[in-house]
Protein backbone atom coordinates (compact mmCIF):
# COMPACT_ATOMS: atom_id res chain seq x y z
CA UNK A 1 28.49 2.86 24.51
CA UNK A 2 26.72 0.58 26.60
CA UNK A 3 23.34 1.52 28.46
CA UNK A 4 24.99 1.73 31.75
CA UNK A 5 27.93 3.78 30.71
CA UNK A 6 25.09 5.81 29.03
CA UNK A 7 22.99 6.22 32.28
CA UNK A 8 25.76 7.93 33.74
CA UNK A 9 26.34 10.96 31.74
CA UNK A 10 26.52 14.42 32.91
CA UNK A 11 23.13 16.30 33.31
CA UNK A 12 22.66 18.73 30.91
CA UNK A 13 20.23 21.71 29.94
CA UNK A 14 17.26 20.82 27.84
CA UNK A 15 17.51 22.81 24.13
CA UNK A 16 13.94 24.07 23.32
CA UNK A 17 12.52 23.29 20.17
CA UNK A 18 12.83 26.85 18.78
CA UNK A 19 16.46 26.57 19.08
CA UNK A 20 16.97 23.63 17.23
CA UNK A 21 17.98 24.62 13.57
CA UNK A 22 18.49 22.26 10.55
CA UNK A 23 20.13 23.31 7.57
CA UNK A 24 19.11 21.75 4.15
CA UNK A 25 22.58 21.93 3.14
CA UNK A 26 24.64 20.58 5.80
CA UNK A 27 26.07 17.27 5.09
CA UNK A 28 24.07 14.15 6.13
CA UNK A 29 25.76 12.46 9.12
CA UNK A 30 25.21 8.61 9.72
CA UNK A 31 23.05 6.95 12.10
CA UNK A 32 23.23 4.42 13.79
CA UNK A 33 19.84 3.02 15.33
CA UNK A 34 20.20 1.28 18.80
CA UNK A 35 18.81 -2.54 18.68
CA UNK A 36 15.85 -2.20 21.10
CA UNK A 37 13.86 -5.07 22.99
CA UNK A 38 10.38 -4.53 24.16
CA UNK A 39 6.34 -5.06 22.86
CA UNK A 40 6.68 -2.13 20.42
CA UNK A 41 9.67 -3.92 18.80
CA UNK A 42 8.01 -7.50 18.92
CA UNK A 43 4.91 -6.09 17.11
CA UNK A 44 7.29 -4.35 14.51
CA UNK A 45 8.76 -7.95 13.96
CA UNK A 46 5.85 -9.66 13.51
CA UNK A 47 4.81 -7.29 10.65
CA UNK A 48 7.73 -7.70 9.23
CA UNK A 49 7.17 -11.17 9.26
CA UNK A 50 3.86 -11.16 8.06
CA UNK A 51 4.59 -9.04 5.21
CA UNK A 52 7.67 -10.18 3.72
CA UNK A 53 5.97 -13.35 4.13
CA UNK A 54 2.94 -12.62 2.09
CA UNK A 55 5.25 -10.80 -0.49
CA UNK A 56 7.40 -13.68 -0.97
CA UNK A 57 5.51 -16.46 -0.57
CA UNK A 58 2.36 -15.28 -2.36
CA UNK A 59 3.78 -15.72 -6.25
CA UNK A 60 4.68 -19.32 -5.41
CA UNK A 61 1.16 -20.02 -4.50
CA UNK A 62 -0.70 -22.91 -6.66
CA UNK A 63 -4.23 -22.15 -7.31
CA UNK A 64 -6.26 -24.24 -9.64
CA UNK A 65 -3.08 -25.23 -11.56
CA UNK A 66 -1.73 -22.02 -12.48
CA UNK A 67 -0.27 -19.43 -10.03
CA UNK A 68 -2.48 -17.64 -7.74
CA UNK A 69 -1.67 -13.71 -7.79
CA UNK A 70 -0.21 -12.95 -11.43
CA UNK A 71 -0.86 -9.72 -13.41
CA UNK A 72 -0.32 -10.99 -16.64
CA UNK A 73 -0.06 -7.80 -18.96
CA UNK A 74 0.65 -9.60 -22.02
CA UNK A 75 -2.84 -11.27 -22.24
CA UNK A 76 -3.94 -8.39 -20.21
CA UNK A 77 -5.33 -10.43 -17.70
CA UNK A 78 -4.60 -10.09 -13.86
CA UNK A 79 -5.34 -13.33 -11.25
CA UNK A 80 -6.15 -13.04 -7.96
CA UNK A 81 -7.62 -16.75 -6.76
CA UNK A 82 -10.61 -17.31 -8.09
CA UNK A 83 -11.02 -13.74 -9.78
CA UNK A 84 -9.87 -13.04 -13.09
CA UNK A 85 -9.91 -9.05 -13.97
CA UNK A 86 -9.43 -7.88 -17.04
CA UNK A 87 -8.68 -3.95 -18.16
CA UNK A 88 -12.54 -3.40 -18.22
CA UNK A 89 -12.52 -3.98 -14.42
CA UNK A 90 -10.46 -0.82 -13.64
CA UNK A 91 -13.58 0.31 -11.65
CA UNK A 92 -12.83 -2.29 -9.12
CA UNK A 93 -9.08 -0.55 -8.73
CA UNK A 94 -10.35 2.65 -8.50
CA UNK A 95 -12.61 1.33 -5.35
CA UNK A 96 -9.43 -0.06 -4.23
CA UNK A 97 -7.25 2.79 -4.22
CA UNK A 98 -9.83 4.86 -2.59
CA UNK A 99 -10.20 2.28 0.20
CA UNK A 100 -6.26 2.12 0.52
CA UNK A 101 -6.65 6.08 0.62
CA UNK A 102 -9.53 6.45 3.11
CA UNK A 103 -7.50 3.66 5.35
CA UNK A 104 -4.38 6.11 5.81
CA UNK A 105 -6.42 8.99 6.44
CA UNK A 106 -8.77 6.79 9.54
CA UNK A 107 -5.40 5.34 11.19
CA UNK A 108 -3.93 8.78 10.86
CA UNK A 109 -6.45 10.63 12.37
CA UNK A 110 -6.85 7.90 15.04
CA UNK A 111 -3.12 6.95 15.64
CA UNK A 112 -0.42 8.74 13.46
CA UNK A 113 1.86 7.28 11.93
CA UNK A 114 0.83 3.68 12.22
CA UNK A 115 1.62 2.53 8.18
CA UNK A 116 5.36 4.62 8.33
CA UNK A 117 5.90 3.11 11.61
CA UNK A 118 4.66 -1.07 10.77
CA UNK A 119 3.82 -1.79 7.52
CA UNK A 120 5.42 1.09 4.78
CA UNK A 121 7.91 -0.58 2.93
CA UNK A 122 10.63 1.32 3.25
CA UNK A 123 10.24 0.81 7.00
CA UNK A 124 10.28 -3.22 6.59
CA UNK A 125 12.79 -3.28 3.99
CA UNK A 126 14.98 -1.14 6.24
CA UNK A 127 14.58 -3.43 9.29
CA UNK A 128 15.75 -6.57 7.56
CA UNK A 129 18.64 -4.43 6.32
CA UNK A 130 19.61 -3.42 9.09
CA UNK A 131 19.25 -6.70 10.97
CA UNK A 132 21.50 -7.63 8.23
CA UNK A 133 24.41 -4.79 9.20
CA UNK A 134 23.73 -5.77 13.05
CA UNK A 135 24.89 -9.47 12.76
CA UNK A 136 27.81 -8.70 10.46
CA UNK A 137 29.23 -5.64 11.75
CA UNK A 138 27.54 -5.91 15.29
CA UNK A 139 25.59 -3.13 17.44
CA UNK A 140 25.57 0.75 17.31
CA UNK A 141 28.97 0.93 19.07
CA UNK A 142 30.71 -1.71 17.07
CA UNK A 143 29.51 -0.05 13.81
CA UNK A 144 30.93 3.26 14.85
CA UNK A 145 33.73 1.84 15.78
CA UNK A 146 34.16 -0.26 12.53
CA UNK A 147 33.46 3.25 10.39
CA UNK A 148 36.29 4.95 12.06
CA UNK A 149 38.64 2.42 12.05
CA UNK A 150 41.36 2.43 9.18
CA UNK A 151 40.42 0.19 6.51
CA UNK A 152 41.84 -3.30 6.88
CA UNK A 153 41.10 -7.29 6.03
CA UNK A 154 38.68 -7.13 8.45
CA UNK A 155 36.78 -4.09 7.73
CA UNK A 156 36.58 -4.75 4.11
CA UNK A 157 35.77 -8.46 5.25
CA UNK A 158 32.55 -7.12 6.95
CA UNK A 159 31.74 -4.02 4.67
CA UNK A 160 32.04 -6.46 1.69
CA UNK A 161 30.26 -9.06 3.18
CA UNK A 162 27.06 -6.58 4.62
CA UNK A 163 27.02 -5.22 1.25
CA UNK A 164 26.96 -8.79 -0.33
CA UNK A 165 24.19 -9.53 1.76
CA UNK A 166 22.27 -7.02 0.90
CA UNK A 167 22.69 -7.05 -2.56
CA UNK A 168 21.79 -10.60 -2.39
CA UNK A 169 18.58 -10.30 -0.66
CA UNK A 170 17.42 -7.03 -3.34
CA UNK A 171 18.06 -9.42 -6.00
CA UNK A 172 15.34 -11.87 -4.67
CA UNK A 173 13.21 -8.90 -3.98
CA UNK A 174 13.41 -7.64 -7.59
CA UNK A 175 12.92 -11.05 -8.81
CA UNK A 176 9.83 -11.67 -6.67
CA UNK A 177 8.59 -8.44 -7.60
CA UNK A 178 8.66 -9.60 -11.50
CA UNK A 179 7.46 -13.06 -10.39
CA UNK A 180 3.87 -10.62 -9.58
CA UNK A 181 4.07 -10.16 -13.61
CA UNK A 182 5.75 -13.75 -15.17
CA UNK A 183 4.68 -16.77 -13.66
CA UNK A 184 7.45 -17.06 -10.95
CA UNK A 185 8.19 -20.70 -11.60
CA UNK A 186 8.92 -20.20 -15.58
CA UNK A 187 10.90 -16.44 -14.49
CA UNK A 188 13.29 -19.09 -12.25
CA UNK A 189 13.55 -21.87 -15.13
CA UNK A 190 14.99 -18.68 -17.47
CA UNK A 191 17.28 -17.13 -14.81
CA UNK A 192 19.06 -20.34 -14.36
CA UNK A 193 19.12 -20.93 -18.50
CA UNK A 194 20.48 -17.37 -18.68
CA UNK A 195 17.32 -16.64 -21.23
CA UNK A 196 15.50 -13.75 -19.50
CA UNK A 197 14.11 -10.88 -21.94
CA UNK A 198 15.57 -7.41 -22.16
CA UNK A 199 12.32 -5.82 -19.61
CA UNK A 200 12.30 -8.80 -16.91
CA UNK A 201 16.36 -7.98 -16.54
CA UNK A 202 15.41 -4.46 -16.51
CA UNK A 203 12.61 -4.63 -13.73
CA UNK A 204 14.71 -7.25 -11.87
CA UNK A 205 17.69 -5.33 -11.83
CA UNK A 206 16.24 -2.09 -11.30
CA UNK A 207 13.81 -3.17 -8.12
CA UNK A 208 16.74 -4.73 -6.99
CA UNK A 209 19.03 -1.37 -6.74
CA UNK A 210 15.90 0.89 -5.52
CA UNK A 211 15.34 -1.77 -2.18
CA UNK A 212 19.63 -1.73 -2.08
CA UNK A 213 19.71 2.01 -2.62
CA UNK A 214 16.59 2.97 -0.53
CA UNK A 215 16.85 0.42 2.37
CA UNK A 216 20.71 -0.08 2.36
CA UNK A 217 21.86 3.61 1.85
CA UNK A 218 18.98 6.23 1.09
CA UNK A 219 17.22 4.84 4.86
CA UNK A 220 15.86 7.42 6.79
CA UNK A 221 16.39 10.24 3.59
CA UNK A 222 13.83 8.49 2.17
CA UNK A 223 11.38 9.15 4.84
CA UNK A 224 12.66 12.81 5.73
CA UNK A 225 13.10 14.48 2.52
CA UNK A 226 11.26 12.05 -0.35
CA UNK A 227 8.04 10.75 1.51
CA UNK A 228 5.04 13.16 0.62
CA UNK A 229 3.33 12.10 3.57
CA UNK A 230 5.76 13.46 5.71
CA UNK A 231 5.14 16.47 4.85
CA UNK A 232 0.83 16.60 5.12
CA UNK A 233 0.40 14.24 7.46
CA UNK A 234 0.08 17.30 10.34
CA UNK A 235 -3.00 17.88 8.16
CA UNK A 236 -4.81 15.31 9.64
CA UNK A 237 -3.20 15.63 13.38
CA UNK A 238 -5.45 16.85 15.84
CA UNK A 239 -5.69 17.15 19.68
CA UNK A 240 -7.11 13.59 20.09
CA UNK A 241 -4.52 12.29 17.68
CA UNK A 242 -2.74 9.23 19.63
CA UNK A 243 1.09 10.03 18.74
CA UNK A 244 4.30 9.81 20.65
CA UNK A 245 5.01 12.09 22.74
CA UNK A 246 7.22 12.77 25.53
CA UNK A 247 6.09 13.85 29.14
CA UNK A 248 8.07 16.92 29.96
CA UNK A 249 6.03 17.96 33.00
CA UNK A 250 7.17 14.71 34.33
CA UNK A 251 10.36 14.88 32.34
CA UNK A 252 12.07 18.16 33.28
CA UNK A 253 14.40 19.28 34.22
CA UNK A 254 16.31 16.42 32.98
CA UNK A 255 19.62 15.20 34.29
CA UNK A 256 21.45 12.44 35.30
CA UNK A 257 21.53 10.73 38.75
CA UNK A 258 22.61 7.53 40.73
CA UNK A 259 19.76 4.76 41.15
CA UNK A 260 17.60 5.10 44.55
CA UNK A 261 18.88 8.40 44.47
CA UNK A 262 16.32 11.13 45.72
CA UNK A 263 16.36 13.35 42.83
CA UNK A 264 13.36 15.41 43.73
CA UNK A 265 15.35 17.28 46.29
CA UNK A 266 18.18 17.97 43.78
CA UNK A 267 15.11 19.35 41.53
CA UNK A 268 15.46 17.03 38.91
CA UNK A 269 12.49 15.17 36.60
CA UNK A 270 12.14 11.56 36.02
CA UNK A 271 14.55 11.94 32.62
CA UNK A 272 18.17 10.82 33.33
CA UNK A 273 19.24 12.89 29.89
CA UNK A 274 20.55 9.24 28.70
CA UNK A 275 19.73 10.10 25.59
CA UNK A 276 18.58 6.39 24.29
CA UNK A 277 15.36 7.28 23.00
CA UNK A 278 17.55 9.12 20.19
CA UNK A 279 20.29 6.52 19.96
CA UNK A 280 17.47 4.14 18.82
CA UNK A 281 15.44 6.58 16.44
CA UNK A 282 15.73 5.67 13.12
CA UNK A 283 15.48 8.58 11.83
CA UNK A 284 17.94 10.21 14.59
CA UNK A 285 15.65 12.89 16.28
CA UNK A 286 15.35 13.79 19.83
CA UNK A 287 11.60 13.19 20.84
CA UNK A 288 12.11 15.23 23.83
CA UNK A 289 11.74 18.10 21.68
CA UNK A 290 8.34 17.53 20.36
CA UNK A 291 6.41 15.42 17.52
CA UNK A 292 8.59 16.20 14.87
CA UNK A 293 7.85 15.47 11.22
CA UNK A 294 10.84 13.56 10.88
CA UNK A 295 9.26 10.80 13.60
CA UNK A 296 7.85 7.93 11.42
CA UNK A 297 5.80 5.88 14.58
CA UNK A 298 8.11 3.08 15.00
CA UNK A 299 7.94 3.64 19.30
CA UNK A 300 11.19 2.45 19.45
CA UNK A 301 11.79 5.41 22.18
CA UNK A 302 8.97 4.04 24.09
CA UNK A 303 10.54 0.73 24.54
CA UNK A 304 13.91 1.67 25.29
CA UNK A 305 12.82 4.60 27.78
CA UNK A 306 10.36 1.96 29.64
CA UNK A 307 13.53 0.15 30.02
CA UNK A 308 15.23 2.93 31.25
CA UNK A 309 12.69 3.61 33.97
CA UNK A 310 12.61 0.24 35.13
CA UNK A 311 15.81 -0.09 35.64
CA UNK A 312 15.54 3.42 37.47
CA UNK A 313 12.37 2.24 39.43
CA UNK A 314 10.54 4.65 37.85
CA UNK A 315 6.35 4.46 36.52
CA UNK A 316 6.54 3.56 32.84
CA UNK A 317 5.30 6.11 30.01
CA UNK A 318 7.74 8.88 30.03
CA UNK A 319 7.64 8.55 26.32
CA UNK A 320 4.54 7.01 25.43
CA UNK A 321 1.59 6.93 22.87
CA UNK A 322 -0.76 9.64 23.91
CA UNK A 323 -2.71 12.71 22.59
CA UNK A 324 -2.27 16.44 23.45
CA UNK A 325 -5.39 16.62 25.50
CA UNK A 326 -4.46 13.90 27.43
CA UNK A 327 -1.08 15.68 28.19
CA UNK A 328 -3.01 18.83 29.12
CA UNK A 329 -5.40 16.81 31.42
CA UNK A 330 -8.10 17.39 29.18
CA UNK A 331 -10.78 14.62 28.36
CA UNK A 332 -9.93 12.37 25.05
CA UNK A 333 -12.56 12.72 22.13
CA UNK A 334 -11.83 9.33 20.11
CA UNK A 335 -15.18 8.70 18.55
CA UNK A 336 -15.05 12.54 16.49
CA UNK A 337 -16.47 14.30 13.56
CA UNK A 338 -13.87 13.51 11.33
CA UNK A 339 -13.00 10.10 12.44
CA UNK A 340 -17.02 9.03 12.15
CA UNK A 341 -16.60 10.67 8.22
CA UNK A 342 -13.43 8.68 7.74
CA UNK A 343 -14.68 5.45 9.08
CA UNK A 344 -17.91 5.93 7.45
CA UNK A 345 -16.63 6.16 4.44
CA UNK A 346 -14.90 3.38 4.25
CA UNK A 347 -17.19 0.85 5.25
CA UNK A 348 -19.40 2.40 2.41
CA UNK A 349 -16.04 1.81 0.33
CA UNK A 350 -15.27 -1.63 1.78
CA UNK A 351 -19.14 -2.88 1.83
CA UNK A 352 -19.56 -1.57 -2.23
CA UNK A 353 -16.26 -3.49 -3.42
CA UNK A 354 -17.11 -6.75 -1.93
CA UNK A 355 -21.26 -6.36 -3.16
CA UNK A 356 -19.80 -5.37 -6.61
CA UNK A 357 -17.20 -8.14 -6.91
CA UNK A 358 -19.78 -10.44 -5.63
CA UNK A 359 -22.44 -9.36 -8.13
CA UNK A 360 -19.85 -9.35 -11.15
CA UNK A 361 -20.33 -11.25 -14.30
CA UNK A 362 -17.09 -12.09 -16.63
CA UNK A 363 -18.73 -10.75 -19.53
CA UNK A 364 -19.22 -6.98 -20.85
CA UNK A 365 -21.82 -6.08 -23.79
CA UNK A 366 -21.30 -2.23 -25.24
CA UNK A 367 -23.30 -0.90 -27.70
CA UNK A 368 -22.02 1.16 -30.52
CA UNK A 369 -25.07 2.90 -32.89
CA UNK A 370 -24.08 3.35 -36.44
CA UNK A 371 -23.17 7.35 -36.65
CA UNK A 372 -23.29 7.17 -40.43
CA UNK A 373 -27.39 7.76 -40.68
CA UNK A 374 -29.89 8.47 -37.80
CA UNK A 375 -32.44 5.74 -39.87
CA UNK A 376 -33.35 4.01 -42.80
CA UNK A 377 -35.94 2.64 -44.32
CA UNK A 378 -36.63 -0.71 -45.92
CA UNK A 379 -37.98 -2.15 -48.30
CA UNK A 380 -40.90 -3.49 -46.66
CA UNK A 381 -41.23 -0.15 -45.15
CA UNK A 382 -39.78 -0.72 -42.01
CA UNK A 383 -37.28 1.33 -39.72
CA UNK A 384 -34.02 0.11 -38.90
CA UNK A 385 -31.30 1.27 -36.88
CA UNK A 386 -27.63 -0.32 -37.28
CA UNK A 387 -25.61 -1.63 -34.34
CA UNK A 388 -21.97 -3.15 -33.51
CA UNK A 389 -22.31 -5.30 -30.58
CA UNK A 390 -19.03 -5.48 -29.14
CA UNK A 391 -19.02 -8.98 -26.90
CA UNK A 392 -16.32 -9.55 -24.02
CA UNK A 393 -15.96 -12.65 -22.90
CA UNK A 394 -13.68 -12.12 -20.00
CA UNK A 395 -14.45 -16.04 -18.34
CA UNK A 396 -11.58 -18.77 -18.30
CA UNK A 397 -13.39 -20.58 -21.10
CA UNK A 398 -15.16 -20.43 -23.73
CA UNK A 399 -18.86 -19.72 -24.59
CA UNK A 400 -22.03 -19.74 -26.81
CA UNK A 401 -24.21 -16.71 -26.35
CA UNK A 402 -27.60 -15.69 -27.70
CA UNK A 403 -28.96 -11.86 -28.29
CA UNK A 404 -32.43 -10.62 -28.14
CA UNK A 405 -33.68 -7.21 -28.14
CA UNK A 406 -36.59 -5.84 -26.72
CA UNK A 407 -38.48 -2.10 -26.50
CA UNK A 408 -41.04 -1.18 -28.95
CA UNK A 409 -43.83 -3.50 -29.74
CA UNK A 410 -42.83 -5.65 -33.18
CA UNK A 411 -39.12 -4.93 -32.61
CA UNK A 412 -37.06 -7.11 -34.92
CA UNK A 413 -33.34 -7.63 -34.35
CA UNK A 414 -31.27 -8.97 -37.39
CA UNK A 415 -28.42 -11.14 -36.42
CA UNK A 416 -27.04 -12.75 -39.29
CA UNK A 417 -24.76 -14.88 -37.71
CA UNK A 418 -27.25 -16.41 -34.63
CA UNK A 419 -25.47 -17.60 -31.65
CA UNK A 420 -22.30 -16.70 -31.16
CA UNK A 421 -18.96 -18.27 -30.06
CA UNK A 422 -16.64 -16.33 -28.11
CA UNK A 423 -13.34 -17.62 -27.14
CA UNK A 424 -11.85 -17.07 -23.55
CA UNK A 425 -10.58 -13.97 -23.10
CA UNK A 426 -11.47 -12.76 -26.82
CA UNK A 427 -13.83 -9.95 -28.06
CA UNK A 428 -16.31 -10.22 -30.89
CA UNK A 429 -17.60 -7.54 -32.94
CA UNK A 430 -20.46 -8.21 -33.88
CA UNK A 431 -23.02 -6.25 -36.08
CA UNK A 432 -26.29 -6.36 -35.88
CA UNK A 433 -29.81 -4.41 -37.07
CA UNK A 434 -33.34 -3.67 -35.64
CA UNK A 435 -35.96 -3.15 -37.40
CA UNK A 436 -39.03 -1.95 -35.91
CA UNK A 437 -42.75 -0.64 -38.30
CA UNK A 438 -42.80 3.04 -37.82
CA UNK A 439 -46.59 2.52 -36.53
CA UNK A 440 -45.29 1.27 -33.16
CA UNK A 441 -42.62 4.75 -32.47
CA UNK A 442 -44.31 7.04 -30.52
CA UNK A 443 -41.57 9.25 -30.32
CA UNK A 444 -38.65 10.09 -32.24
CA UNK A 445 -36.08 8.24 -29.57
CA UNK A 446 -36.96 4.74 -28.13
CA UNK A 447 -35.23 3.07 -25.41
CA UNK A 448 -34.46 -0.23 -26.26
CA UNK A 449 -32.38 -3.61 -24.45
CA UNK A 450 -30.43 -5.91 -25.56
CA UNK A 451 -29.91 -8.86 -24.05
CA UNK A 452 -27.00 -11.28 -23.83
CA UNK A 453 -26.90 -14.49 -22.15
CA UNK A 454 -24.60 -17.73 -22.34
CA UNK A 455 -26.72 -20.53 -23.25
CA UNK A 456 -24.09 -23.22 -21.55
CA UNK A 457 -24.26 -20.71 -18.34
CA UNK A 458 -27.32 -19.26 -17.72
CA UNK A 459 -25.48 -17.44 -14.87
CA UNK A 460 -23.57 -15.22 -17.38
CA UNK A 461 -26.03 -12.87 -18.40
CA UNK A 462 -25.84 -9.03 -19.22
CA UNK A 463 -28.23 -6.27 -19.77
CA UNK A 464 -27.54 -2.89 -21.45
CA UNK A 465 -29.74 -0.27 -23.03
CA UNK A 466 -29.35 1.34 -26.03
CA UNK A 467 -31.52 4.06 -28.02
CA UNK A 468 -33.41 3.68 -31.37
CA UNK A 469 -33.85 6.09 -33.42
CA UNK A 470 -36.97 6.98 -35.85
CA UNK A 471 -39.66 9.34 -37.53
CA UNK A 472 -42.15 9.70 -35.01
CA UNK A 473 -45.50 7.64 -35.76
């Protein structure tokens, strides 16, 4: 159908919300999304862009001779440029996720759907996809018309070839996506050789069929019935909530009409019932009948009906981002309690990750007191508490550390082996004693510190405390 043909349908009653029933059950009809020109559209492009860009460009990245993002489970070692983590830096991920959690719940409260509609994956996998189907098969009418048709050479000529496409462009996604885990470069060399291992064919084939099953077939199912978020996200709605929202003051009663028409006088509202805003939904709902759980953000209904009205010679913003006061007239509240807590938060969140990764030292000391006795006593009379120093050297190479201990006046610390070499990446247990003359304990439990320090890299140094244990002199 084309958009003038479309502009000239027959006006028709609006269907309030309450009337419009879905059933669980019923069996899932095909959409066909509307290509749609216009700022909204251009910004969902560029993210697109951006983020496929990052994703596939990022494991090919050189950095320092080896490749720059690689989570290396194996060695249990995980790159990121210059930072090397190790599993002993799960803290870090933990700040992570809670800044990644905190960032949903700040755009949601001051923008809905922002991540569904620009940057969830599903969403960009799904517009390359169906970019894809558009320049095989063509636009919304030339699809429809290609599903009805009776197969033939040409149908299975551009089914085949879609699908081939798509199947294509999955495979380099799942091998990209293992390329995060094997360096990227030696993954290719073994593809090509035919000498990949039993789990990098799994991953590769099985991130391949989720983006062909989720983008290709699954689409908007995915979002309606699989998402989570869907389903809460009203949780964090409120009145001052900028969402998408259609004017039906200004709206209604909806019908169509010729252009320069006065359709005031035949009672009519600015909406010519052309129903574009759904043809182009995604997720095939009718925005005219409120925010709807099923709407993911993408504005594509604001673009297409701003077309629309300018065409008409109509203002702009019949469907537009907006909040419910706003509709009612009533003044907007952006700066609010729980946007301040949200935005707080994650500064504190943001600020703490980047003072903690710039404070961190690749190198971890624990402490682990002998169980087997509380204290003995020497020869010479003295106390001494047993220790197994447990030394991480999580740096790129290796180095030469010295202990000392320090907490009670006289305290002795009995290192057999001196200084000690750790290799990159390895861990040393090491066991140790203190000895300490029961004339300097003052109470049954001392604090004590040991100290740890590289002597080629003064830099890497550690503190931890420790107890020791004792009659009381």
């Amino acid at each position: 159908m084309s958009d003038a043909a479309a502009l000239k349908k027959p006006p028709r009653s609006p269907e309030p919300v309450d009337q419009v029933q879905e059933s669980l059950y019923a069996k899932r009809k095909n959409i066909y999304p509307r290509e749609v020109h216009g700022i909204f559209a251009a910004l969902r492009v560029l993210a697109v862009f951006a983020l496929l860009g990052i994703y596939y460009g990022l494991p090919w990245l050189r950095w320092e001779g080896r490749q720059a993002v690689l989570f290396d489970l194996p060695a249990r070692k995980f790159y990121i440029f210059d930072w090397v983590f190790w599993p002993q830096d799960f803290f870090y991920l933990v700040i992570l996720l809670l800044i990644a959690a905190y960032s949903l719940f700040f755009f949601t409260a001051m923008a809905g759907r922002l991540w569904c509609g620009y940057a969830c994956p599903q969403t960009v996998w799904t517009e390359v996809f169906m970019w894809m189907e558009r320049k095989i098969e063509g636009d919304r009418p030339q699809q429809m018309k290609l599903d009805r048709a009776p197969w033939n050479a040409q149908k299975v000529l551009k089914k085949g070839g879609k699908h081939l496409a798509w199947l294509l462009f999955a495979a380099y996604t799942g091998f990209t996506f293992v390329g995060y885990f094997t360096p990227i470069q030696e993954l290719g060399g073994r593809l090509l050789s035919f000498d990949l291992g039993p789990w990098e064919t799994f991953w590769i084939l099985f991130y391949s069929f989720a983006t062909y099953g989720n983008a290709g077939w699954m689409r908007e199912q995915v979002c309606i019935y699989m998402c989570p978020y869907a389903r809460f996200q009203s949780a964090m709605f409120d009145k001052d909530t900028l969402v998408i929202s259609y004017d039906e003051a200004r709206g209604e009663p909806r019908g169509s009409r010729k252009r320069g028409a006065d359709y005031r006088a035949s009672g009519l509202g600015d909406c010519i019932d052309c129903t574009l805003c759904v043809q182009v939904c995604p997720t095939g709902i009718d925005i005219r009948n409120g925010l709807q759980y099923q709407c993911i953000g993408c504005a594509a209904c604001i673009d297409v009906c701003d077309d629309v009205m300018e065409k008409m010679g109509y203002e702009k913003g019949l469907v537009r981002y907006t909040t419910e006061n706003a509709m009612k007239g009533t003044p907007a509240h952006p700066l609010r309690p729980r946007v301040i807590i949200y935005a707080s938060i994650l500064v504190l969140l943001t600020a703490g990750l980047f003072y903690a990764l710039s404070q961190r030292v690749p190198l971890k000391l624990d402490i682990i007191r002998d169980r087997a006795g509380l204290y003995r006593e020497t020869s010479e009379g003295l106390v001494e508490n047993v220790y197994t120093l447990k030394v991480i050297n999580m740096d790129e190479r290796h180095h030469v550390y010295r202990i000392d201990v320090e907490g009670v006046d006289g305290m002795e610390l009995i290192n057999p082996q001196g200084d000690v070499e750790v290799e990159a990446g390895a861990v040393l247990n090491l066991p140790v004693s203190v000895r300490v003359d029961p004339v300097n304990l003052t109470k049954a439990s001392s604090e004590l510190t040991f100290t740890i320090e590289a002597i080629d890299a003064p830099e890497l140094k550690r503190v931890e405390h420790g107890r020791f244990i004792g009659p009381v002199g």
